[in-house]
Protein backbone atom coordinates (compact mmCIF):
# COMPACT_ATOMS: atom_id res chain seq x y z
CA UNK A 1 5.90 -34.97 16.18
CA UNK A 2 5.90 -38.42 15.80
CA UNK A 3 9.54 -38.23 13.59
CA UNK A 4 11.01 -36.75 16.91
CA UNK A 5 9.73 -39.84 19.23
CA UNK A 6 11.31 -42.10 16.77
CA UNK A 7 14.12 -40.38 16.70
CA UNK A 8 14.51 -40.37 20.12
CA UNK A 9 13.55 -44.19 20.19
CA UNK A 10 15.78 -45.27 18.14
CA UNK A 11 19.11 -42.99 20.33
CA UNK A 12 17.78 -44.54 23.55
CA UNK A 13 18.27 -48.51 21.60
CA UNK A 14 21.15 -47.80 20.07
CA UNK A 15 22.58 -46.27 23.23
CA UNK A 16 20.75 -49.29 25.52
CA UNK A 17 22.33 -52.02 23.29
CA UNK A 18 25.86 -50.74 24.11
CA UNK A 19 24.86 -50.89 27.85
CA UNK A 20 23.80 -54.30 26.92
CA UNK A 21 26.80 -55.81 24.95
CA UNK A 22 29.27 -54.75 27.75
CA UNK A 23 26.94 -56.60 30.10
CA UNK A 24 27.52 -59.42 27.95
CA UNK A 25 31.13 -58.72 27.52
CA UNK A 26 31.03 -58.92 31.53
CA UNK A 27 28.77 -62.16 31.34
CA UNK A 28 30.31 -64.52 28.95
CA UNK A 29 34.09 -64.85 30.59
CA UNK A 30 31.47 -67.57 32.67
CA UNK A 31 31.31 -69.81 29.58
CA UNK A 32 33.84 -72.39 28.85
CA UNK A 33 33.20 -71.89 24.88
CA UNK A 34 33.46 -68.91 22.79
CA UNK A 35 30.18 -70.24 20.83
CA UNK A 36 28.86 -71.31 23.47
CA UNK A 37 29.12 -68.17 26.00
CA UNK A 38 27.56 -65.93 22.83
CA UNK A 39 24.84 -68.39 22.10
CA UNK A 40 24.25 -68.65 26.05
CA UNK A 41 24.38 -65.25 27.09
CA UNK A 42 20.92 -63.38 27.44
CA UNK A 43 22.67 -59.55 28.16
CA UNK A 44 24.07 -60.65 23.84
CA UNK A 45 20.17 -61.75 23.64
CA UNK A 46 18.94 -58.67 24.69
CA UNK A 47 21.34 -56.43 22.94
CA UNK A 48 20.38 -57.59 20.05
CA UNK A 49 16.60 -57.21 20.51
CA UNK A 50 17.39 -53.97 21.63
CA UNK A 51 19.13 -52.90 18.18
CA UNK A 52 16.63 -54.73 16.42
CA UNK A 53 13.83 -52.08 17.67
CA UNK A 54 16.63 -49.41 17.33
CA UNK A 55 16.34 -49.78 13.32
CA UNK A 56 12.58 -50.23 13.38
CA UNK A 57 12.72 -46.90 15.02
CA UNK A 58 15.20 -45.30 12.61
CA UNK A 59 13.28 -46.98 9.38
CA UNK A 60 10.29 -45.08 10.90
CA UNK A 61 12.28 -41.75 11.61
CA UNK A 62 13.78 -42.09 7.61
CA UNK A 63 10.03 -42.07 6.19
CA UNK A 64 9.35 -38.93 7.83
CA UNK A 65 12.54 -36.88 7.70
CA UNK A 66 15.28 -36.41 5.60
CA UNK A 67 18.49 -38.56 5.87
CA UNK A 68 20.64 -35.12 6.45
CA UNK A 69 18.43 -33.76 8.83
CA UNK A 70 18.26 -36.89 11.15
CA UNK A 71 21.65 -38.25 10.55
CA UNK A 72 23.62 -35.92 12.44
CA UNK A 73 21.39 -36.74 16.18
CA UNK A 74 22.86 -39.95 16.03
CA UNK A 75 25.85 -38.46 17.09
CA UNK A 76 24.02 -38.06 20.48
CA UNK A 77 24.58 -41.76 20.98
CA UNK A 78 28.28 -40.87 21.37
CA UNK A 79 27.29 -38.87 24.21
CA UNK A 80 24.59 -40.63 25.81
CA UNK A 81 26.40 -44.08 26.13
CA UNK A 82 29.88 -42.91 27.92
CA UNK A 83 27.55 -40.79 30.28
CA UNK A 84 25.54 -43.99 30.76
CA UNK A 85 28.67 -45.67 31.36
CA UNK A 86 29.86 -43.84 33.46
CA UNK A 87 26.87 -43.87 35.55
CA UNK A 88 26.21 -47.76 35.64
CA UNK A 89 30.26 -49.05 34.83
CA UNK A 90 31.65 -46.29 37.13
CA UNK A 91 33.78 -45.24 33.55
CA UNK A 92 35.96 -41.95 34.42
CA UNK A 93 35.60 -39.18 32.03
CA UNK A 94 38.24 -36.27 32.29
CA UNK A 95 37.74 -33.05 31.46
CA UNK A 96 39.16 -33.15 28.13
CA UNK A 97 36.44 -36.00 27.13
CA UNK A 98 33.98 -33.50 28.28
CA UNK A 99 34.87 -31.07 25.97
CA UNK A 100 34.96 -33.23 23.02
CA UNK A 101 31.16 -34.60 23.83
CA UNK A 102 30.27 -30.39 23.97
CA UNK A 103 32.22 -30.46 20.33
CA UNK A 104 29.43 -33.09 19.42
CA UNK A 105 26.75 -31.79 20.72
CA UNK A 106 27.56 -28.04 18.66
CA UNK A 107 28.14 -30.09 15.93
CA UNK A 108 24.84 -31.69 16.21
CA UNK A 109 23.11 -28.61 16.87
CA UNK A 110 25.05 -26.72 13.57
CA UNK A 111 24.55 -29.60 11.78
CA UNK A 112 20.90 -29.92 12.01
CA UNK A 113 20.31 -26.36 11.47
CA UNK A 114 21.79 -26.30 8.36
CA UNK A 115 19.76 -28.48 5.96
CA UNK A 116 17.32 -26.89 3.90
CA UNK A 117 14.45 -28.07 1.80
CA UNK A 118 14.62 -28.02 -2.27
């Protein structure tokens, strides 16, 4: 059970720290510098943190499951983080976009089902 919360822990990171970096996108047009706008800006700050306890999470997830059974719910991050966008950056999605995150998510569900045990 555990496998599945760091599984899930480490989607919900990966998927925050995108949030994140476009909030620091946003942010550091403030700062006169380059260097200095990155080195400034907590939203890059926090992004990183974020991604930092998205591998702990994943390094957990790896000791307890196979690589080919919990690579392919990664993919899920490709879904999550436009619908998150969307929600928080007002991002349109068209219909066609929709239909390419279902292709994903069959993918990830044929994908996942499909790795067996030696």
């Amino acid at each position: 059970m555990m496998h599945v919360v760091f599984l899930a822990g480490m989607i919900v990171c990966m998927t925050a720290s995108q949030i994140l970096l476009k909030f620091a996108g946003l942010h550091s047009v403030e700062h006169a510098g380059a260097l200095e706008g990155f080195v400034r800006n907590p939203w890059l700050w926090a992004a990183l943190t974020v991604s930092a306890g998205g591998i702990c999470c994943w390094l957990l997830t790896l000791r307890r499951l196979p690589l080919a059974v919990a690579y392919p719910w990664t993919a899920l991050i490709y879904v999550i983080t436009p619908l998150a966008s969307a929600w928080i950056f007002t991002d349109v999605l068209n219909g066609r976009y929709a239909m390419g995150m279902l292709l994903i998510l069959s993918g990830v569900v044929l994908t996942s089902r499909g790795v067996t045990s030696r």
